[in-house]
PDB file of N, CA and C in Angstrom:
ATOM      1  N   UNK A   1     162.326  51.662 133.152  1.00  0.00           N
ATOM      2  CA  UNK A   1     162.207  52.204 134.485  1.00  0.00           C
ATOM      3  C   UNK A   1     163.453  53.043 134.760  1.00  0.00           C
ATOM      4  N   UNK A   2     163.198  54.073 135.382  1.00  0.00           N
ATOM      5  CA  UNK A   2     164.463  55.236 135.761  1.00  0.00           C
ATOM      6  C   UNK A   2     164.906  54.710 136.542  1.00  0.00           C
ATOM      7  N   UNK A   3     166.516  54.834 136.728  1.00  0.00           N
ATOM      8  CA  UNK A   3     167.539  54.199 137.716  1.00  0.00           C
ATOM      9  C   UNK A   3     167.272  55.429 138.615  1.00  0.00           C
ATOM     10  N   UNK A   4     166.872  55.479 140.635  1.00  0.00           N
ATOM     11  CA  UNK A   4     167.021  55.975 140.839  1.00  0.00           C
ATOM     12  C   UNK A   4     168.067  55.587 142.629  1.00  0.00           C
ATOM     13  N   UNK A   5     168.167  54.241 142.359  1.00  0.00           N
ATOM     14  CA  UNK A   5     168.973  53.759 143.312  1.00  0.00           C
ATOM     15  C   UNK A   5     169.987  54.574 143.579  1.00  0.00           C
ATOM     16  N   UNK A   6     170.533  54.239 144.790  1.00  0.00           N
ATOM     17  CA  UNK A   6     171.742  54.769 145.103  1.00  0.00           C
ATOM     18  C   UNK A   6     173.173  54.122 145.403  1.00  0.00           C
ATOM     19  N   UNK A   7     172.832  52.644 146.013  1.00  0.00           N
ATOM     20  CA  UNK A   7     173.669  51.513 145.458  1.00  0.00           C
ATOM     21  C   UNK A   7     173.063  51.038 144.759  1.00  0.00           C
ATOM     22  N   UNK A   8     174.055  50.285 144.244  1.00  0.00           N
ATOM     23  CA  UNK A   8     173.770  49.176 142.323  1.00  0.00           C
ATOM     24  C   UNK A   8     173.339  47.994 143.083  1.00  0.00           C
ATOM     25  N   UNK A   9     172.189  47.048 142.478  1.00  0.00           N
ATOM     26  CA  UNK A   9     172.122  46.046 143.044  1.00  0.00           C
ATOM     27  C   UNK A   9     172.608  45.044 142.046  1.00  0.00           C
ATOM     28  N   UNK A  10     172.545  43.828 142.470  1.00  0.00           N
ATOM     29  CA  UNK A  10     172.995  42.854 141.736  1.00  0.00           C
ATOM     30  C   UNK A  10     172.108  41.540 141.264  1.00  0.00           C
ATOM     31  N   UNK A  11     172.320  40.818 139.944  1.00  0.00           N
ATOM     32  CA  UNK A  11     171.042  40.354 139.626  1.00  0.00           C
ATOM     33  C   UNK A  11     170.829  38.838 140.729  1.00  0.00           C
ATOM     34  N   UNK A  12     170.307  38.688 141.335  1.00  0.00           N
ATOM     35  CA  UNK A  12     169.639  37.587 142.255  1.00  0.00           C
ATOM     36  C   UNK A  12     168.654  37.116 141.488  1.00  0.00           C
ATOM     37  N   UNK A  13     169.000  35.365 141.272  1.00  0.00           N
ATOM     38  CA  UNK A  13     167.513  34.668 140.446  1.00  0.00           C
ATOM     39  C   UNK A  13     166.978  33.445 141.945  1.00  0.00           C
ATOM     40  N   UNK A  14     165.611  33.913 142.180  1.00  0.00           N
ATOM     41  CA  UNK A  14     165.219  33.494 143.750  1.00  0.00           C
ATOM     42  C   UNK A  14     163.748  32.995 143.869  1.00  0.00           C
ATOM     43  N   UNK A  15     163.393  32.062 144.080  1.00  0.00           N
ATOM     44  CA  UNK A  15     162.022  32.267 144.234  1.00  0.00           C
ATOM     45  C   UNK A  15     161.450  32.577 145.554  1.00  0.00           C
ATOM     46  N   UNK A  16     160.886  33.203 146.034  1.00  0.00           N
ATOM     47  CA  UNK A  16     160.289  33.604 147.133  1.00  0.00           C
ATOM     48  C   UNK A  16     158.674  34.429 147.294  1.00  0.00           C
ATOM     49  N   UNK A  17     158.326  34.726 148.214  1.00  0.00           N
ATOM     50  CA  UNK A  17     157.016  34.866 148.672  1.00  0.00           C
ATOM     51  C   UNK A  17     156.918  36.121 149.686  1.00  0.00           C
ATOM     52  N   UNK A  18     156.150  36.931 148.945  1.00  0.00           N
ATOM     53  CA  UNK A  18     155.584  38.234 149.854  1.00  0.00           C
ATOM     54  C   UNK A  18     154.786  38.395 150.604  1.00  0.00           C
ATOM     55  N   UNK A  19     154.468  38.519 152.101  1.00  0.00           N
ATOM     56  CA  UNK A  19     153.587  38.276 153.323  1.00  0.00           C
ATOM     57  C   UNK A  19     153.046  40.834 153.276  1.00  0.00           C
ATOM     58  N   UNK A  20     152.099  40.302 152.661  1.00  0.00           N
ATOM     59  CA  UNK A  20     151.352  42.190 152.832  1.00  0.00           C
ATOM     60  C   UNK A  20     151.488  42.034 154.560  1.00  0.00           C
ATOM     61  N   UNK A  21     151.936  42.958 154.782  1.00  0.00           N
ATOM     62  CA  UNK A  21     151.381  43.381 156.771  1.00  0.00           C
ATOM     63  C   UNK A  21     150.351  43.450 156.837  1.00  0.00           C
ATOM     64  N   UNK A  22     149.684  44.359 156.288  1.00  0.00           N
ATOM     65  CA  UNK A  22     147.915  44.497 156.710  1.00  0.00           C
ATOM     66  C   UNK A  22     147.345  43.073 156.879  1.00  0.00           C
ATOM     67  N   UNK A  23     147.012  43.346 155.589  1.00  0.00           N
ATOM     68  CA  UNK A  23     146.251  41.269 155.336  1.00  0.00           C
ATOM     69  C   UNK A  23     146.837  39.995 155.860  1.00  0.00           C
ATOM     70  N   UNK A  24     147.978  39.526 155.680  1.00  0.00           N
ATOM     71  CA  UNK A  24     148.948  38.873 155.731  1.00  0.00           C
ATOM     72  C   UNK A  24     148.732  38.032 154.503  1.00  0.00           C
ATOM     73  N   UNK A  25     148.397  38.474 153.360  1.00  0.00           N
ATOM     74  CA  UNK A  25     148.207  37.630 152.174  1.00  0.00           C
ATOM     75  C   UNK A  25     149.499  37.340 151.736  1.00  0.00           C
ATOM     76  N   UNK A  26     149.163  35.877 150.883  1.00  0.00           N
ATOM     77  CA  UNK A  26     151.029  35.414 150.259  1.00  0.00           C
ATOM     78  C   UNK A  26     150.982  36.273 149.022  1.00  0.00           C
ATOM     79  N   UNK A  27     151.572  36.379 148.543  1.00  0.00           N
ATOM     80  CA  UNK A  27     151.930  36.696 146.730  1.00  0.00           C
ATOM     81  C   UNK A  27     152.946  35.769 146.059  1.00  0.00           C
ATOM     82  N   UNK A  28     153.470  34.897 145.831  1.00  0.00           N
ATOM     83  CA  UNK A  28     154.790  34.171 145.432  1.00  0.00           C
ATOM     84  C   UNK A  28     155.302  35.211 144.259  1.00  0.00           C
ATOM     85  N   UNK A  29     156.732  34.896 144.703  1.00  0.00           N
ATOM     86  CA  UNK A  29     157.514  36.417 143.418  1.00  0.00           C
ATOM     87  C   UNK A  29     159.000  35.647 143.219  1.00  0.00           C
ATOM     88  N   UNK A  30     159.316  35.729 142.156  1.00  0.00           N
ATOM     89  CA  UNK A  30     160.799  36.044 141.757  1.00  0.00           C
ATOM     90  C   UNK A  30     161.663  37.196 141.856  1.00  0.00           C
ATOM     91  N   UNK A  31     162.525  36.990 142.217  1.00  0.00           N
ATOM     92  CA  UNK A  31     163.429  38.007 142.837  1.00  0.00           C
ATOM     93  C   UNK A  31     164.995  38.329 141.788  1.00  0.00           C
ATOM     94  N   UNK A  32     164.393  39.214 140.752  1.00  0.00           N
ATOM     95  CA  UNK A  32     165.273  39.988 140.051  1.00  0.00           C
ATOM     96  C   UNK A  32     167.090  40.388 140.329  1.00  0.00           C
ATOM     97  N   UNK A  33     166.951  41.207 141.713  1.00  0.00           N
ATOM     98  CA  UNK A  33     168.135  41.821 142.164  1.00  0.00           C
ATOM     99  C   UNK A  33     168.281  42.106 142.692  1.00  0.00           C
ATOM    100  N   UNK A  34     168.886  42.278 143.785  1.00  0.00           N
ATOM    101  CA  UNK A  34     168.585  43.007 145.283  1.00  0.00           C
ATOM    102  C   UNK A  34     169.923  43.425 145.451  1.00  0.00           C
ATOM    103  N   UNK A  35     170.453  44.288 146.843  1.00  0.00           N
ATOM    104  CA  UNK A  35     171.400  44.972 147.277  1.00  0.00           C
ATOM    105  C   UNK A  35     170.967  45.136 148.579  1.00  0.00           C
ATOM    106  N   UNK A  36     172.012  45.510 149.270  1.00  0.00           N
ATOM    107  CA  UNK A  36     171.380  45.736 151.498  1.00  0.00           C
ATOM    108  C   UNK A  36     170.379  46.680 151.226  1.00  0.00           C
ATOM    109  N   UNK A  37     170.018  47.686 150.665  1.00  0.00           N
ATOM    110  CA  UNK A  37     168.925  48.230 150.822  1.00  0.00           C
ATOM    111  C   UNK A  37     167.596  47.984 150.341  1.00  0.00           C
ATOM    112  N   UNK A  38     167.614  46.999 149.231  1.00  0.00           N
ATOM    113  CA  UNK A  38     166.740  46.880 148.353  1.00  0.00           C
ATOM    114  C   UNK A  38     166.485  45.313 147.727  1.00  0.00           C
ATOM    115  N   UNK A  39     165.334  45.296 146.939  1.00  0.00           N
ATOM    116  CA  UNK A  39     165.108  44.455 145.840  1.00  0.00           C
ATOM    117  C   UNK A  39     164.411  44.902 144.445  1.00  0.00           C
ATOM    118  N   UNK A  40     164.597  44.151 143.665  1.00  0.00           N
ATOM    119  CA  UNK A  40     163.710  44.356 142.210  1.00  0.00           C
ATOM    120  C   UNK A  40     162.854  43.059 142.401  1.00  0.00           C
ATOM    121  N   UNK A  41     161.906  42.679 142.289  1.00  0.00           N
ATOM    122  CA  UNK A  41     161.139  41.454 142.070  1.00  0.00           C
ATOM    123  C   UNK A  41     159.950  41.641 140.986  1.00  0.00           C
ATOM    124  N   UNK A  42     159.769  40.071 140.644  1.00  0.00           N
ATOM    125  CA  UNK A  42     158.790  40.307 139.537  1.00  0.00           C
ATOM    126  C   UNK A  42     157.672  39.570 140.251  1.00  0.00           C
ATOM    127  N   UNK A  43     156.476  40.121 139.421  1.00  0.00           N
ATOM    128  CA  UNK A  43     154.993  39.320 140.356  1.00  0.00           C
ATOM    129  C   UNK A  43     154.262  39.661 138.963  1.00  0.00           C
ATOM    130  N   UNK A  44     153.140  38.452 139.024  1.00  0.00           N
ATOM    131  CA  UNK A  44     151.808  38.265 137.873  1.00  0.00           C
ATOM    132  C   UNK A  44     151.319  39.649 138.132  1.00  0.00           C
ATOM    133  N   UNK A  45     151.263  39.979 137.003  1.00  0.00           N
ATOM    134  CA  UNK A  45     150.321  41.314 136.829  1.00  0.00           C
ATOM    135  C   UNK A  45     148.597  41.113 137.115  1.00  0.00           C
ATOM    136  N   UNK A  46     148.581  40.002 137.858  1.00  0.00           N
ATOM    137  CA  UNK A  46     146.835  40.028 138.776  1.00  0.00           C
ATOM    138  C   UNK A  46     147.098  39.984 139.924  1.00  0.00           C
ATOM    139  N   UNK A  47     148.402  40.406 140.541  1.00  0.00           N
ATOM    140  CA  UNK A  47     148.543  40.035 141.826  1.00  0.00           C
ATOM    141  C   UNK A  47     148.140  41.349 142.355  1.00  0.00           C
ATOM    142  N   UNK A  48     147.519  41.642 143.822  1.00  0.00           N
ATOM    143  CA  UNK A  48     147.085  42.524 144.556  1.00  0.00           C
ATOM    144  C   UNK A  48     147.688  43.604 144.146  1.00  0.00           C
ATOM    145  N   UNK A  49     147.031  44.703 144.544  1.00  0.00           N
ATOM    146  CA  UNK A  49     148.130  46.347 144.552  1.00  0.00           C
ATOM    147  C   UNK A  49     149.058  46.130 145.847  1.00  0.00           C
ATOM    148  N   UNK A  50     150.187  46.412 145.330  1.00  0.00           N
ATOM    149  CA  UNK A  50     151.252  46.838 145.858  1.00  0.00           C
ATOM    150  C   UNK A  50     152.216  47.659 146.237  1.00  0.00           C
ATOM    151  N   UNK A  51     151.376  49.001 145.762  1.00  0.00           N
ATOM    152  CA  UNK A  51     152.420  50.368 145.686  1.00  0.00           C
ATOM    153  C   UNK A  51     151.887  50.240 147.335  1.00  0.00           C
ATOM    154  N   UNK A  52     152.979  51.139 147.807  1.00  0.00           N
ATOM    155  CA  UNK A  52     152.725  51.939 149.122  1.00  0.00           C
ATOM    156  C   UNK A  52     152.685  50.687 150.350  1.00  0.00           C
ATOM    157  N   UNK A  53     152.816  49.764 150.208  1.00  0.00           N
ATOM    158  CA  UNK A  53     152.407  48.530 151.313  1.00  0.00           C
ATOM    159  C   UNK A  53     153.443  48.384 151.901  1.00  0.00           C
ATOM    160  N   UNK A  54     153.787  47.492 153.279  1.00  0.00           N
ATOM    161  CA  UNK A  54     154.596  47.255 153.795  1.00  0.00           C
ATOM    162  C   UNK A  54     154.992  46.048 153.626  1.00  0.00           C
ATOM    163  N   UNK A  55     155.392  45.186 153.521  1.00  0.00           N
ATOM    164  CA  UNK A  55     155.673  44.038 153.071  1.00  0.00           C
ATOM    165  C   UNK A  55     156.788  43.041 154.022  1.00  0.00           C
ATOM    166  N   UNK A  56     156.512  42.040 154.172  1.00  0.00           N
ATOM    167  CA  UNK A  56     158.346  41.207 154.417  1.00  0.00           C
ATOM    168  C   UNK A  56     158.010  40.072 153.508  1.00  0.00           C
ATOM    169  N   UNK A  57     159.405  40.212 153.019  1.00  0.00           N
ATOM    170  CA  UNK A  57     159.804  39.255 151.660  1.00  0.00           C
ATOM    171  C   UNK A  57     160.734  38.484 152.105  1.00  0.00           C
ATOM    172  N   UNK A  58     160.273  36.743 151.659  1.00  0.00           N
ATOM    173  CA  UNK A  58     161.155  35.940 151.856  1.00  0.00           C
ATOM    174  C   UNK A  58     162.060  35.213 150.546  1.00  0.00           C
ATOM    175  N   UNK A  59     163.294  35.122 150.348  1.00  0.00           N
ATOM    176  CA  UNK A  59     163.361  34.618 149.170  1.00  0.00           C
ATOM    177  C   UNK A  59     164.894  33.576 149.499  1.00  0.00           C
ATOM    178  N   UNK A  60     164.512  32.522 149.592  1.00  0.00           N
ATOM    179  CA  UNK A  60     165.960  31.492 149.286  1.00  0.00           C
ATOM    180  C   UNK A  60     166.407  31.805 151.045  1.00  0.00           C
ATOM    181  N   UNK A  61     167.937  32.032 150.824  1.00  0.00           N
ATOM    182  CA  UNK A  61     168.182  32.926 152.503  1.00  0.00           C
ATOM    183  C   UNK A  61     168.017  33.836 152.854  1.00  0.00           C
ATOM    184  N   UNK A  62     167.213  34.374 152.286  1.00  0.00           N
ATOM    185  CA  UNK A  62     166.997  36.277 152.720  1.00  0.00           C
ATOM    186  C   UNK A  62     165.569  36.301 152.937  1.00  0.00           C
ATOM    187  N   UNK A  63     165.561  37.267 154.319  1.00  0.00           N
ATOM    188  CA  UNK A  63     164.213  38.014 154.488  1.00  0.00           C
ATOM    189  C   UNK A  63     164.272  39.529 155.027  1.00  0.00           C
ATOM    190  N   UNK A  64     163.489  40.286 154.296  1.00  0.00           N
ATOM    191  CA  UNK A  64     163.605  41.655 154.431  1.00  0.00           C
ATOM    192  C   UNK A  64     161.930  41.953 155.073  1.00  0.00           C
ATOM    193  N   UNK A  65     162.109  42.925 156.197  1.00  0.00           N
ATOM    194  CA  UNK A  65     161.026  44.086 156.149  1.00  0.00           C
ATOM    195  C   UNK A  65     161.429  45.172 155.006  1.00  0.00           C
ATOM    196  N   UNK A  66     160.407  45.588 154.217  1.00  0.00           N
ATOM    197  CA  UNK A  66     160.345  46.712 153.482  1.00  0.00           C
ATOM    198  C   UNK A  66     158.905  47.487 153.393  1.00  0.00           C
ATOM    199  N   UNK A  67     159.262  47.889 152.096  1.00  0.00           N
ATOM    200  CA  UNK A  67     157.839  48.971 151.583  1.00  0.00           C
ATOM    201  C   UNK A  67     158.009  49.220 150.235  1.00  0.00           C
ATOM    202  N   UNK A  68     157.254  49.096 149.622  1.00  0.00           N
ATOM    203  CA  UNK A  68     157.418  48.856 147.851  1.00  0.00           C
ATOM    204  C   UNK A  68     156.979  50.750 147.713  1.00  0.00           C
ATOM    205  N   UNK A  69     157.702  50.763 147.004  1.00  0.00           N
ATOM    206  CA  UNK A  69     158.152  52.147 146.016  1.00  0.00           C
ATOM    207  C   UNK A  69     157.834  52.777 144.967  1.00  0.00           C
ATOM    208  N   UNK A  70     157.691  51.465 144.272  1.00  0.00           N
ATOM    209  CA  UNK A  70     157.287  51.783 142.099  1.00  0.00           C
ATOM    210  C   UNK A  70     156.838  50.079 141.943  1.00  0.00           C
ATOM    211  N   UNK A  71     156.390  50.507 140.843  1.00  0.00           N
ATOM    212  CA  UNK A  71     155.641  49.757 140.121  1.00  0.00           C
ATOM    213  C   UNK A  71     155.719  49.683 138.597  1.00  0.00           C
ATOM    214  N   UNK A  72     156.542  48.852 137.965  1.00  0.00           N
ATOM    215  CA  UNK A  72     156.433  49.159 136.583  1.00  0.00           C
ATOM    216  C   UNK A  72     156.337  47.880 136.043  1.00  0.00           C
ATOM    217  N   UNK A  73     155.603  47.853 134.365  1.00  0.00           N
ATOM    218  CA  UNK A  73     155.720  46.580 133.446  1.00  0.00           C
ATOM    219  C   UNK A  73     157.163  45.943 132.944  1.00  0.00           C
ATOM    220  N   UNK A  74     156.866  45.001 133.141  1.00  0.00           N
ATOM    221  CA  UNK A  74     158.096  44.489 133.018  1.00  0.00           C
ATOM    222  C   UNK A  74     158.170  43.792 131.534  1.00  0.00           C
ATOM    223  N   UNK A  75     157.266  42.462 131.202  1.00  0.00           N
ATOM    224  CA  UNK A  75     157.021  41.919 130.363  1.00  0.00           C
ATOM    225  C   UNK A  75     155.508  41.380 129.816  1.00  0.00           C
ATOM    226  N   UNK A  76     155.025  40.783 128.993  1.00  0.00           N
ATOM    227  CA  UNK A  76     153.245  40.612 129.074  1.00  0.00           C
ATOM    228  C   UNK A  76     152.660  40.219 129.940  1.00  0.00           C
ATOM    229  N   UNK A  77     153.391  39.371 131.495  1.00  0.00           N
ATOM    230  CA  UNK A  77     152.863  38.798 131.903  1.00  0.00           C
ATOM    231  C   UNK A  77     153.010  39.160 133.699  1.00  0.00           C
ATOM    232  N   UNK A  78     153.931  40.327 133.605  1.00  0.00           N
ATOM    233  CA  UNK A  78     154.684  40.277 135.081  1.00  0.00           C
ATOM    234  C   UNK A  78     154.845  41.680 135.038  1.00  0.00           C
ATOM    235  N   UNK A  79     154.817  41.771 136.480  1.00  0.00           N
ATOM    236  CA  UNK A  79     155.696  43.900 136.823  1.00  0.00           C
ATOM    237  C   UNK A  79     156.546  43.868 137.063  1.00  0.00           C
ATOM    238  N   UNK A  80     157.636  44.788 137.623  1.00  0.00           N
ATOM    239  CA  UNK A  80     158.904  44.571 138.663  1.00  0.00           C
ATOM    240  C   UNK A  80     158.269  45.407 139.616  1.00  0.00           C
ATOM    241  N   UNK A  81     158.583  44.967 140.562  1.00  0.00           N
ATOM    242  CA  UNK A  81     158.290  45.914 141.668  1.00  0.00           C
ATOM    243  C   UNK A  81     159.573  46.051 142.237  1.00  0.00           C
ATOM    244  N   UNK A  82     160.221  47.777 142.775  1.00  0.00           N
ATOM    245  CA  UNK A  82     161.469  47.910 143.453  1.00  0.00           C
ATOM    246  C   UNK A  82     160.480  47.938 145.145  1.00  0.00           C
ATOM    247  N   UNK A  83     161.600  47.508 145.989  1.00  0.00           N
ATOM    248  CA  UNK A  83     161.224  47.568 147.551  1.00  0.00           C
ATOM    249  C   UNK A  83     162.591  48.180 148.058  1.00  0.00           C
ATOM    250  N   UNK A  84     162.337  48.974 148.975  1.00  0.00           N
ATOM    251  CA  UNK A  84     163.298  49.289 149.890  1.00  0.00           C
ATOM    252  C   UNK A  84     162.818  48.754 151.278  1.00  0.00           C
ATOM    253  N   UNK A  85     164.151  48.035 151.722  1.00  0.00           N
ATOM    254  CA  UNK A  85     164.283  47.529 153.088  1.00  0.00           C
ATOM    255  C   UNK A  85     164.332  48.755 154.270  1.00  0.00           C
ATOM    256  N   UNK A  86     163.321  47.720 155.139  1.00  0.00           N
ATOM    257  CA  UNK A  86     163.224  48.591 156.495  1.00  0.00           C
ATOM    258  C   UNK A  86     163.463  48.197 157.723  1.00  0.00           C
ATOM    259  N   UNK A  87     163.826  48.903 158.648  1.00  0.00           N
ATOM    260  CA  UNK A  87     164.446  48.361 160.183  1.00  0.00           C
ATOM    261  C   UNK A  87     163.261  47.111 160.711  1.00  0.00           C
ATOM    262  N   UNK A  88     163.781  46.210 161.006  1.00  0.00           N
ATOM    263  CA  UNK A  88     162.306  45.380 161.462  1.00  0.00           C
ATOM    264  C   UNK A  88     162.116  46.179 162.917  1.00  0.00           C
ATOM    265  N   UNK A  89     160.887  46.178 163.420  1.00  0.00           N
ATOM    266  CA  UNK A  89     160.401  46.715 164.357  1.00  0.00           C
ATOM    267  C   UNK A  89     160.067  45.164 165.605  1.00  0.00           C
ATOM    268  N   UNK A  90     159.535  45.351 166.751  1.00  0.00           N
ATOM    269  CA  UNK A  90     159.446  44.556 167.495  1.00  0.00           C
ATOM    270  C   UNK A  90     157.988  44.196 166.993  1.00  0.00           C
ATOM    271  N   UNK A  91     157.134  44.554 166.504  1.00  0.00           N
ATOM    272  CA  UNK A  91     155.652  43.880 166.173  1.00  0.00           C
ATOM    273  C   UNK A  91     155.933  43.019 164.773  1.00  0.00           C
ATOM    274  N   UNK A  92     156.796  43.494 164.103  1.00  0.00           N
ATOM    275  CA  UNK A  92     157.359  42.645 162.943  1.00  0.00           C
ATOM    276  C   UNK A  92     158.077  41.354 162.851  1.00  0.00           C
ATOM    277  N   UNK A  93     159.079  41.653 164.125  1.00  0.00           N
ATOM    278  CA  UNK A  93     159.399  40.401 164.563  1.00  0.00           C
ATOM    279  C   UNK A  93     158.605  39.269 165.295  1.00  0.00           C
ATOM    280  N   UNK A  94     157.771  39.938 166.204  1.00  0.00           N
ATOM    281  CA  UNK A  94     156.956  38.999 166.859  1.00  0.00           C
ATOM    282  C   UNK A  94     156.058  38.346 165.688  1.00  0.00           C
ATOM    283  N   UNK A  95     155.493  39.035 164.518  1.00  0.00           N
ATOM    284  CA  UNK A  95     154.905  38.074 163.532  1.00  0.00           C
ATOM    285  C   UNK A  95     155.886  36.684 163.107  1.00  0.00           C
ATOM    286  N   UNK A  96     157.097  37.787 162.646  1.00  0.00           N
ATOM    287  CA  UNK A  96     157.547  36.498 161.898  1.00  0.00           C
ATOM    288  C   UNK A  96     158.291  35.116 162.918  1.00  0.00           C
ATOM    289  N   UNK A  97     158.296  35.464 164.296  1.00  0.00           N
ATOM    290  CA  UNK A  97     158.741  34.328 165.185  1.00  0.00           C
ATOM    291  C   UNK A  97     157.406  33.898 165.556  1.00  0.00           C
ATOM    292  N   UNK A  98     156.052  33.831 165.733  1.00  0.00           N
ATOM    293  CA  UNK A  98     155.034  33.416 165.692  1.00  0.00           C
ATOM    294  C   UNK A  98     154.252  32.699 164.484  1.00  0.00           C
ATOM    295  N   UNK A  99     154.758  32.624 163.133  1.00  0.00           N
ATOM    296  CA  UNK A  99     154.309  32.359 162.061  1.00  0.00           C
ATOM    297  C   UNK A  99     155.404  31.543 161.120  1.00  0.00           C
ATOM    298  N   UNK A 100     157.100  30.934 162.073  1.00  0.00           N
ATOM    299  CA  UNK A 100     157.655  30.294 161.435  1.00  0.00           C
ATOM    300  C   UNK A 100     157.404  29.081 162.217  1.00  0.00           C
ATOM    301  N   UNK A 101     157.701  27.804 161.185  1.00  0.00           N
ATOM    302  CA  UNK A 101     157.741  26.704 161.369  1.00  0.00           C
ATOM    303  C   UNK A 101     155.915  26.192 160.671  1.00  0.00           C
TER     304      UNK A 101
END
């Protein structure tokens, strides 16, 4: 995969879980590497399409609004997907304070 970051991220080993906005489907993912703007995560290569989606990712202590970017193979069994983080909005928040606990 082409480096096209702009900060370096750093490798983070995490397990966590991807909530799609549209659907609100889970995905469970491992979490590669991340940086304030970003993540790398890996997901089963049967898991939903994911290019272009909006996403909030939870992993360990971190939760990001984002939007996935690329899509590439990673190994026989998994992709990486890069995400860039996004401003949470007030309808974003009201999900995720309505849907914790």
């Amino acid at each position: 995969m082409e480096e096209r970051r702009e900060i370096t991220r750093v490798e983070y080993n995490a397990k966590g879980v991807i909530v799609i906005i549209d659907t609100e489907e889970k995905i469970p993912v491992k979490v590669a590497n991340v940086s304030p703007l970003g993540m790398g995560v890996l997901v089963d290569k049967g898991a939903p399409e994911l290019l272009n989606k909006d996403i909030i990712i939870v992993a360990d202590c971190l939760v990001m609004y984002a939007h996935v970017n690329r899509i590439a193979d990673y190994d026989e069994t998994h992709n990486i997907v890069g995400i860039n983080g996004k401003t949470f909005d007030d309808a974003t928040l009201g999900y995720l304070f309505e849907h914790i606990g």
